[in-house]
PDB file of N, CA and C in Angstrom:
ATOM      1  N   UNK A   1      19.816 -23.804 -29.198  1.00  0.00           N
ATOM      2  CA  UNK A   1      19.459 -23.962 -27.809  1.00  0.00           C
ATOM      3  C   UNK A   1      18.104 -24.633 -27.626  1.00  0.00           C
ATOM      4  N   UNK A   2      16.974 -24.884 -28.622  1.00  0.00           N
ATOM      5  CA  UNK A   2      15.964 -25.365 -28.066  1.00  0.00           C
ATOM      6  C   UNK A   2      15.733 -26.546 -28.191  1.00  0.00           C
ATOM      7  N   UNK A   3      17.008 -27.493 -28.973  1.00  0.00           N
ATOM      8  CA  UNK A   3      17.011 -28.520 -28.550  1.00  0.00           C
ATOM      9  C   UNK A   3      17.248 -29.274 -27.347  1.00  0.00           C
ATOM     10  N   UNK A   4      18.350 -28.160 -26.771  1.00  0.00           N
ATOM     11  CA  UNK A   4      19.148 -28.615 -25.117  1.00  0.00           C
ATOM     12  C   UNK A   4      17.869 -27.842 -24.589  1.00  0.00           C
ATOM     13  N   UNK A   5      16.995 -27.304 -24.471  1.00  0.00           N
ATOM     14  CA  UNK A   5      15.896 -26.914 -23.468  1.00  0.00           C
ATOM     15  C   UNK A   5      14.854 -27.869 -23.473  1.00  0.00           C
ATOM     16  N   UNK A   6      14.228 -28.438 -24.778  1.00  0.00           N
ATOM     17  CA  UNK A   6      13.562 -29.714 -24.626  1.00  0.00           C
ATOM     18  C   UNK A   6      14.155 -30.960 -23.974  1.00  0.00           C
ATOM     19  N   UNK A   7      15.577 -30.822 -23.571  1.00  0.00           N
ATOM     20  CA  UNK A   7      16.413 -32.233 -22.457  1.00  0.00           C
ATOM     21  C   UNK A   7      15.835 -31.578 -20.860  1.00  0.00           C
ATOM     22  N   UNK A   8      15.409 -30.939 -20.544  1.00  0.00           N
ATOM     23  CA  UNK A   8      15.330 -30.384 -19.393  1.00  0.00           C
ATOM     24  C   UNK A   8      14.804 -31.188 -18.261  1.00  0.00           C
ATOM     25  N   UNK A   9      15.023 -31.631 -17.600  1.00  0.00           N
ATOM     26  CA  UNK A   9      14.156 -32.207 -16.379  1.00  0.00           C
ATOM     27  C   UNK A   9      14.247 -32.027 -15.074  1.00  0.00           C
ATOM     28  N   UNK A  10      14.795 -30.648 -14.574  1.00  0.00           N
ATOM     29  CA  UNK A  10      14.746 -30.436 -13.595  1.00  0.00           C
ATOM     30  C   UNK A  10      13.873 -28.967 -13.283  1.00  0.00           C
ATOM     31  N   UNK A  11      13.081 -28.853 -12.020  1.00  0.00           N
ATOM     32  CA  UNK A  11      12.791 -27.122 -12.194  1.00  0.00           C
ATOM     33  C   UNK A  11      13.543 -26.283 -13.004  1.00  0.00           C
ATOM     34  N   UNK A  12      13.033 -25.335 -13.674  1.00  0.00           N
ATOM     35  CA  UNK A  12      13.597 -24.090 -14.113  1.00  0.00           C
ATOM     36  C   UNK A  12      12.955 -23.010 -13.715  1.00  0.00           C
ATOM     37  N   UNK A  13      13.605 -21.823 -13.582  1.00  0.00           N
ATOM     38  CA  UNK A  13      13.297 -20.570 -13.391  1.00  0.00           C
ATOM     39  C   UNK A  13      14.013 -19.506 -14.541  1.00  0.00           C
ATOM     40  N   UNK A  14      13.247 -18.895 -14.955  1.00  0.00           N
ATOM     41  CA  UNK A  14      14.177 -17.801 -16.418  1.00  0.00           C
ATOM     42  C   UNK A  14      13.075 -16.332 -15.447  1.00  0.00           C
ATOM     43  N   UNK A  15      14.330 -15.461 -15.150  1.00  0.00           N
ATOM     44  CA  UNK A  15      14.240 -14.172 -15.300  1.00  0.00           C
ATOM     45  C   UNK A  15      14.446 -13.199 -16.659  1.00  0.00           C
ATOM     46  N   UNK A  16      13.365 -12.457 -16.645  1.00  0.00           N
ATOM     47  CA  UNK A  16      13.616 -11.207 -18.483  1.00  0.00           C
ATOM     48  C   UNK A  16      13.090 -10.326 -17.788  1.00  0.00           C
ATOM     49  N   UNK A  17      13.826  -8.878 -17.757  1.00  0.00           N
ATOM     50  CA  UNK A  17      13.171  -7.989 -18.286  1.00  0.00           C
ATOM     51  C   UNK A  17      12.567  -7.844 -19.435  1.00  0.00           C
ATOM     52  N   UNK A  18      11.296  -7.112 -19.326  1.00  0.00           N
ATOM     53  CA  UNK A  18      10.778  -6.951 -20.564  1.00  0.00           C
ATOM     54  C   UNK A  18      11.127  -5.768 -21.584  1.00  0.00           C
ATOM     55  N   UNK A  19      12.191  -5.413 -20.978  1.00  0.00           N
ATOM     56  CA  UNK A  19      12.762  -3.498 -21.979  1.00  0.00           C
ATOM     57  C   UNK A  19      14.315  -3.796 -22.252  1.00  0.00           C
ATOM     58  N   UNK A  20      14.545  -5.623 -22.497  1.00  0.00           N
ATOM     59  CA  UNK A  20      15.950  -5.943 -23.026  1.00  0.00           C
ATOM     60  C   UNK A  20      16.059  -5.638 -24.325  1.00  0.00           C
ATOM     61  N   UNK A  21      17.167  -4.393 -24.782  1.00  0.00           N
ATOM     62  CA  UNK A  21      17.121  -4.815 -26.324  1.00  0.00           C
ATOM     63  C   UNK A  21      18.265  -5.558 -26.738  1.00  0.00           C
ATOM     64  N   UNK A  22      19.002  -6.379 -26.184  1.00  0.00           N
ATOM     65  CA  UNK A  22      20.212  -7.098 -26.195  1.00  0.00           C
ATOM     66  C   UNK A  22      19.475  -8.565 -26.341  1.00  0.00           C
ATOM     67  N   UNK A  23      19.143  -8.929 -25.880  1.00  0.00           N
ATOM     68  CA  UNK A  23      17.998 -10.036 -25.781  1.00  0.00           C
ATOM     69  C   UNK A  23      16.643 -10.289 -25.995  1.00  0.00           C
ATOM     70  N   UNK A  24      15.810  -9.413 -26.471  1.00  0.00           N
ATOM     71  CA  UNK A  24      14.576  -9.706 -26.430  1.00  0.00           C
ATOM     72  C   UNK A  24      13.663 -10.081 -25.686  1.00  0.00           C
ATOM     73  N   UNK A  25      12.777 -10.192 -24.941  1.00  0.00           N
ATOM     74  CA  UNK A  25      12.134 -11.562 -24.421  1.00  0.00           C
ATOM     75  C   UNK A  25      11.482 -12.039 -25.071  1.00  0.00           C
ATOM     76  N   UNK A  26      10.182 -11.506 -26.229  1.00  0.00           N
ATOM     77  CA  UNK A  26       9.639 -12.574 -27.079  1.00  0.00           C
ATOM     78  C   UNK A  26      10.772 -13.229 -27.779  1.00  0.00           C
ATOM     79  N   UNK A  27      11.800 -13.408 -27.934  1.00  0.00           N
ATOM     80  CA  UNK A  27      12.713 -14.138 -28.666  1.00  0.00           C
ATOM     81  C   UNK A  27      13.419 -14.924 -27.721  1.00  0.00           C
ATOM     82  N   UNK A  28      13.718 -14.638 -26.879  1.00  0.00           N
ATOM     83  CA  UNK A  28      14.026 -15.723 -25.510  1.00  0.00           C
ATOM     84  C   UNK A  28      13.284 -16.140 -24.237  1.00  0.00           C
ATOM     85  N   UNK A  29      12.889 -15.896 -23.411  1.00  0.00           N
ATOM     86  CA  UNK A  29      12.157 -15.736 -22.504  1.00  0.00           C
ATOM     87  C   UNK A  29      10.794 -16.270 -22.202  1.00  0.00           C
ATOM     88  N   UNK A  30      10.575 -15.869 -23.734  1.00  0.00           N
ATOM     89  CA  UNK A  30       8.758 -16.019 -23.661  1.00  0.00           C
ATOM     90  C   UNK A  30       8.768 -17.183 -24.308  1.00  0.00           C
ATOM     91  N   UNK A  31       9.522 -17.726 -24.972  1.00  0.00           N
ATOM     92  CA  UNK A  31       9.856 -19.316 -26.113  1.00  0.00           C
ATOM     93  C   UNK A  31      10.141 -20.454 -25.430  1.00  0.00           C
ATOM     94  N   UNK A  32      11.197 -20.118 -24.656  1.00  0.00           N
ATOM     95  CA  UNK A  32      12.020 -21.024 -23.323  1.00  0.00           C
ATOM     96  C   UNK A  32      10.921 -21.690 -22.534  1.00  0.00           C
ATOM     97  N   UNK A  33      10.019 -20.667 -21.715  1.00  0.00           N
ATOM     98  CA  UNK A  33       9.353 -21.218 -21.228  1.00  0.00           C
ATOM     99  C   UNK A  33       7.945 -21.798 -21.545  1.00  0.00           C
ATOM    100  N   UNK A  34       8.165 -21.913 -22.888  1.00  0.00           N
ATOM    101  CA  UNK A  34       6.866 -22.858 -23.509  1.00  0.00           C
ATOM    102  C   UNK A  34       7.580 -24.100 -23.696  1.00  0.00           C
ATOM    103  N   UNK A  35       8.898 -23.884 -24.087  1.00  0.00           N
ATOM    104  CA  UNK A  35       9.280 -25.508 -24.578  1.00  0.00           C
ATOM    105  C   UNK A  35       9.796 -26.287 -23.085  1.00  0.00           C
ATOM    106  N   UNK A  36      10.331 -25.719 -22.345  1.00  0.00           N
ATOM    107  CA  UNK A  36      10.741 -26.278 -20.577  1.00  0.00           C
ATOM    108  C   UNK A  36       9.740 -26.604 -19.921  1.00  0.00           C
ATOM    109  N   UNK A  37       9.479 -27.601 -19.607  1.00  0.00           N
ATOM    110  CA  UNK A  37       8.453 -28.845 -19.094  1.00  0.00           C
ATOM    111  C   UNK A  37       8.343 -27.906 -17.583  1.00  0.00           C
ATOM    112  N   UNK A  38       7.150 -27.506 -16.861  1.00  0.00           N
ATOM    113  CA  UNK A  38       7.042 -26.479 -16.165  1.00  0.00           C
ATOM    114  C   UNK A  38       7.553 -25.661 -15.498  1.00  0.00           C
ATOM    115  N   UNK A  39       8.303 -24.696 -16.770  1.00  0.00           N
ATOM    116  CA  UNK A  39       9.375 -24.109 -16.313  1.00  0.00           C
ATOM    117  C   UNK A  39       8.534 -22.469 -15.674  1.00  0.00           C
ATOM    118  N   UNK A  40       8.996 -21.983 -14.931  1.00  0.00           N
ATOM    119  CA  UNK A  40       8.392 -20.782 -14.430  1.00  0.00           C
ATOM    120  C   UNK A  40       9.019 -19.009 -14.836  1.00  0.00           C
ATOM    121  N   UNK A  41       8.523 -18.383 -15.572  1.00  0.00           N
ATOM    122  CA  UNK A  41       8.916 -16.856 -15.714  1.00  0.00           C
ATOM    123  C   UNK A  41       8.597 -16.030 -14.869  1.00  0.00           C
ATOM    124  N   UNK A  42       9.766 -15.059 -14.627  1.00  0.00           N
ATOM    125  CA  UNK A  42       8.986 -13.959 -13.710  1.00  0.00           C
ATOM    126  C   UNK A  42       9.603 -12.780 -14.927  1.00  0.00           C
ATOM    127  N   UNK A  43       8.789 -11.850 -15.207  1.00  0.00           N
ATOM    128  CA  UNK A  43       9.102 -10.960 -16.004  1.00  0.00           C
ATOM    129  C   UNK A  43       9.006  -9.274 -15.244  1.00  0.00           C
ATOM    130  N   UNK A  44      10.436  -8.703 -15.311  1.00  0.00           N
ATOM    131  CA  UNK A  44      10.231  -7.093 -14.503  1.00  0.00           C
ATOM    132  C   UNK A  44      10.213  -6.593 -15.479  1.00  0.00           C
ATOM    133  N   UNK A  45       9.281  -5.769 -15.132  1.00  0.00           N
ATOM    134  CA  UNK A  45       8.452  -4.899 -15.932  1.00  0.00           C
ATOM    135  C   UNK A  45       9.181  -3.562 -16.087  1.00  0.00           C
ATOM    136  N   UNK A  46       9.671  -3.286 -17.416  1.00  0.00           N
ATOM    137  CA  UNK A  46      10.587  -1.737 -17.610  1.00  0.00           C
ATOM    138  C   UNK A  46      12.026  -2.353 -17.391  1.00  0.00           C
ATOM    139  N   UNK A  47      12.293  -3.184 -16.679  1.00  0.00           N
ATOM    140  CA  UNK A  47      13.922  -3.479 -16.847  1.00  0.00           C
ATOM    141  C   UNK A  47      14.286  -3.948 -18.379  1.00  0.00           C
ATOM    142  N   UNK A  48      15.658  -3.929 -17.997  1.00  0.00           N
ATOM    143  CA  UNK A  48      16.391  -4.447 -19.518  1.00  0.00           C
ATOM    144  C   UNK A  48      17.718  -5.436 -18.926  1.00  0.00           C
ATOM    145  N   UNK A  49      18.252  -5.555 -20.064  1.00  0.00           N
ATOM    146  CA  UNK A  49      19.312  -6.678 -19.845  1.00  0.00           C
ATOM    147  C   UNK A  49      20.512  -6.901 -18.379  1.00  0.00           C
ATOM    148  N   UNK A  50      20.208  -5.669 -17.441  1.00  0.00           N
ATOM    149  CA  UNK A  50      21.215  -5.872 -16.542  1.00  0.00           C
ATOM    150  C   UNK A  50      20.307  -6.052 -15.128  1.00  0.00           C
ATOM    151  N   UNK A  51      19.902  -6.693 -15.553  1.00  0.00           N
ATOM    152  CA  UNK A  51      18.642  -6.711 -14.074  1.00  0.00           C
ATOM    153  C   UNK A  51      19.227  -7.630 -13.095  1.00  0.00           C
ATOM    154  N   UNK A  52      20.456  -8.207 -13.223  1.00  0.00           N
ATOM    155  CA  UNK A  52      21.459  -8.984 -12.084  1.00  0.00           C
ATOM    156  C   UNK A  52      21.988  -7.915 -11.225  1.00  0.00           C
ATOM    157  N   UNK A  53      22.403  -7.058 -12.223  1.00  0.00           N
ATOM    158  CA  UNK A  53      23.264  -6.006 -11.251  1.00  0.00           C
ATOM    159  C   UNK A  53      21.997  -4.588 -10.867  1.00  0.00           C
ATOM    160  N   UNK A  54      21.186  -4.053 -11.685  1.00  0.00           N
ATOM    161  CA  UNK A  54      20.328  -3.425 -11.352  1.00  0.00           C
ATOM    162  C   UNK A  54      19.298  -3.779 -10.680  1.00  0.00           C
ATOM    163  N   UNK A  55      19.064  -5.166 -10.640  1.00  0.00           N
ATOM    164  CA  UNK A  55      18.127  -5.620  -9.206  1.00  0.00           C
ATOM    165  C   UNK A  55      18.499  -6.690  -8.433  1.00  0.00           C
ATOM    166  N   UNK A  56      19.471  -6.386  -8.077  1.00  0.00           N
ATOM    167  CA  UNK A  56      20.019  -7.753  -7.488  1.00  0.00           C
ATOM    168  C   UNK A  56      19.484  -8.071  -6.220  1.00  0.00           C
ATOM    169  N   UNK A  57      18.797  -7.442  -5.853  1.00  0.00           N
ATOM    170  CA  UNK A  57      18.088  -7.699  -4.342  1.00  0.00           C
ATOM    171  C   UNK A  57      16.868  -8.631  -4.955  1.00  0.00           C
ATOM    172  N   UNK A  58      16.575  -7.832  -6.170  1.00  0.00           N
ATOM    173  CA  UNK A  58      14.823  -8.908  -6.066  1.00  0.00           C
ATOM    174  C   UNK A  58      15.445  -9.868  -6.752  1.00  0.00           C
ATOM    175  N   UNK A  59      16.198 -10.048  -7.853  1.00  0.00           N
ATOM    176  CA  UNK A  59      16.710 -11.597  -8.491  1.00  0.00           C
ATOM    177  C   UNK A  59      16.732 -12.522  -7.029  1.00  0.00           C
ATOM    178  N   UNK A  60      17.712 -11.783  -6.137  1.00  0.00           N
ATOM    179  CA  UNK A  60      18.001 -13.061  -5.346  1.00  0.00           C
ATOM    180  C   UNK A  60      17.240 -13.335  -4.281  1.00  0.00           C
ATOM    181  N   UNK A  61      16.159 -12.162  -3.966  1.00  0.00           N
ATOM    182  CA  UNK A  61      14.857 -12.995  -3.221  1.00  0.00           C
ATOM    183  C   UNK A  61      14.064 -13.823  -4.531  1.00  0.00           C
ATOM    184  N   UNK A  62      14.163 -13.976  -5.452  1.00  0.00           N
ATOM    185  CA  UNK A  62      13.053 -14.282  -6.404  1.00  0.00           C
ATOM    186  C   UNK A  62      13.928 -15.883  -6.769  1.00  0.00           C
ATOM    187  N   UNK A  63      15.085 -15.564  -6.921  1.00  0.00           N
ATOM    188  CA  UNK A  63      15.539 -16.791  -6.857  1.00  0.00           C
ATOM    189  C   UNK A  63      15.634 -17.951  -5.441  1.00  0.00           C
ATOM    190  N   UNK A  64      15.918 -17.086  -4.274  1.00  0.00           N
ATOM    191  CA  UNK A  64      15.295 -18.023  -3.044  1.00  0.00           C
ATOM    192  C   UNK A  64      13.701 -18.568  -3.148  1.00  0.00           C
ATOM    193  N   UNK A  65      13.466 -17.476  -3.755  1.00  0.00           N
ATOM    194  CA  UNK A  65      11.832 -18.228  -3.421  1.00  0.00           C
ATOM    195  C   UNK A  65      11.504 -19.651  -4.280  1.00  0.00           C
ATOM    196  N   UNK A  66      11.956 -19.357  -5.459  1.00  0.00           N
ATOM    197  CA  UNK A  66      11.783 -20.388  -6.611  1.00  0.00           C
ATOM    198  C   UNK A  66      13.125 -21.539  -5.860  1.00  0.00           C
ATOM    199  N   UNK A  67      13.957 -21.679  -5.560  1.00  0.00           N
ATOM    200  CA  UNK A  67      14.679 -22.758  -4.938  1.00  0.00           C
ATOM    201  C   UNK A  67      13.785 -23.337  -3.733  1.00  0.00           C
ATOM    202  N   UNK A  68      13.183 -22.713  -3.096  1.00  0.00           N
ATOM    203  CA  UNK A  68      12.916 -23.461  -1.937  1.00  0.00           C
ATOM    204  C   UNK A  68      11.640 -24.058  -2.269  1.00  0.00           C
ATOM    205  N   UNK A  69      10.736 -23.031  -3.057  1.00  0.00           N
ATOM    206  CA  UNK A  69       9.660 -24.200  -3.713  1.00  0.00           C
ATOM    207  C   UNK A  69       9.937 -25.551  -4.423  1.00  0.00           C
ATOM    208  N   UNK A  70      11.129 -25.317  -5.422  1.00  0.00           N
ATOM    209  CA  UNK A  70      11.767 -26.268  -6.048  1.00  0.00           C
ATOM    210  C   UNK A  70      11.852 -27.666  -5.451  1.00  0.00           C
ATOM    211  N   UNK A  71      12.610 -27.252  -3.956  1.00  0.00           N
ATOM    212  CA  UNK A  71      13.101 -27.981  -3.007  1.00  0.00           C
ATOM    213  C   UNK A  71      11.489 -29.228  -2.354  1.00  0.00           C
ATOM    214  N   UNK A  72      10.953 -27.833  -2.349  1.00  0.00           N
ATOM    215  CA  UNK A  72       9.756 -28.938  -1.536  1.00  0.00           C
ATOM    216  C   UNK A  72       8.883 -30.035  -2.544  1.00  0.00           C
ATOM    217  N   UNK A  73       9.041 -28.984  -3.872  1.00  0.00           N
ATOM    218  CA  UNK A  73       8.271 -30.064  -4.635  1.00  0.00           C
ATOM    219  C   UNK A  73       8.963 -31.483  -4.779  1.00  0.00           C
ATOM    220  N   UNK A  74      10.491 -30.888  -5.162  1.00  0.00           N
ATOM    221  CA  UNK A  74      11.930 -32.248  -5.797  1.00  0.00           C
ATOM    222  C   UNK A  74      11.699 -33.145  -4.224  1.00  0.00           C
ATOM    223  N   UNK A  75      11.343 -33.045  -3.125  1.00  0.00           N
ATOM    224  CA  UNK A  75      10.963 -34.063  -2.050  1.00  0.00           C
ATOM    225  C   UNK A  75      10.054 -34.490  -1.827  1.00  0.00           C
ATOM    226  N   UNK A  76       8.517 -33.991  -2.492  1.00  0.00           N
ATOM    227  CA  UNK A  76       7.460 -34.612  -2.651  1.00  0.00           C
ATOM    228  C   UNK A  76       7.242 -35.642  -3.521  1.00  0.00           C
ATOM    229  N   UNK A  77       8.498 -35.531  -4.455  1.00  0.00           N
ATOM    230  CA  UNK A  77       8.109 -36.762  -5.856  1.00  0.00           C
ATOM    231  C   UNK A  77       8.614 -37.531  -5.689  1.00  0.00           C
TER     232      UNK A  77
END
């Protein structure tokens, strides 16, 4: 995968809990967004791998927020 993450050229956003043991985040999360050309992390603190369905309210304000910034920047350039 970190070859297809160095192709990246559009915003990114990566959500991790930081208490995944299915995933890690220093092994995903925290890597991703060094190699993704300013890609943005938000990390919840004490969650683990189901934080779609266990926080699905803040994913999807957190994901509106990061789209609409997205939006204004992808029309400024």
């Amino acid at each position: 995968m970190t070859e297809d993450l160095r192709r990246f050229n559009v915003p990114t956003f990566f959500i991790h809990g930081d208490d995944d043991q299915i995933v890690p985040i220093r092994a995903a999360a925290l890597e991703a967004v060094k190699i993704v050309p300013g890609a943005e992390l938000t990390v919840y603190e004490g969650d683990d791998h189901g934080i779609c369905t266990t926080q699905k309210d803040r994913v999807n304000a957190d994901l509106w927020r990061f789209l609409h910034k997205a939006k204004g920047e992808m029309a400024a350039a």
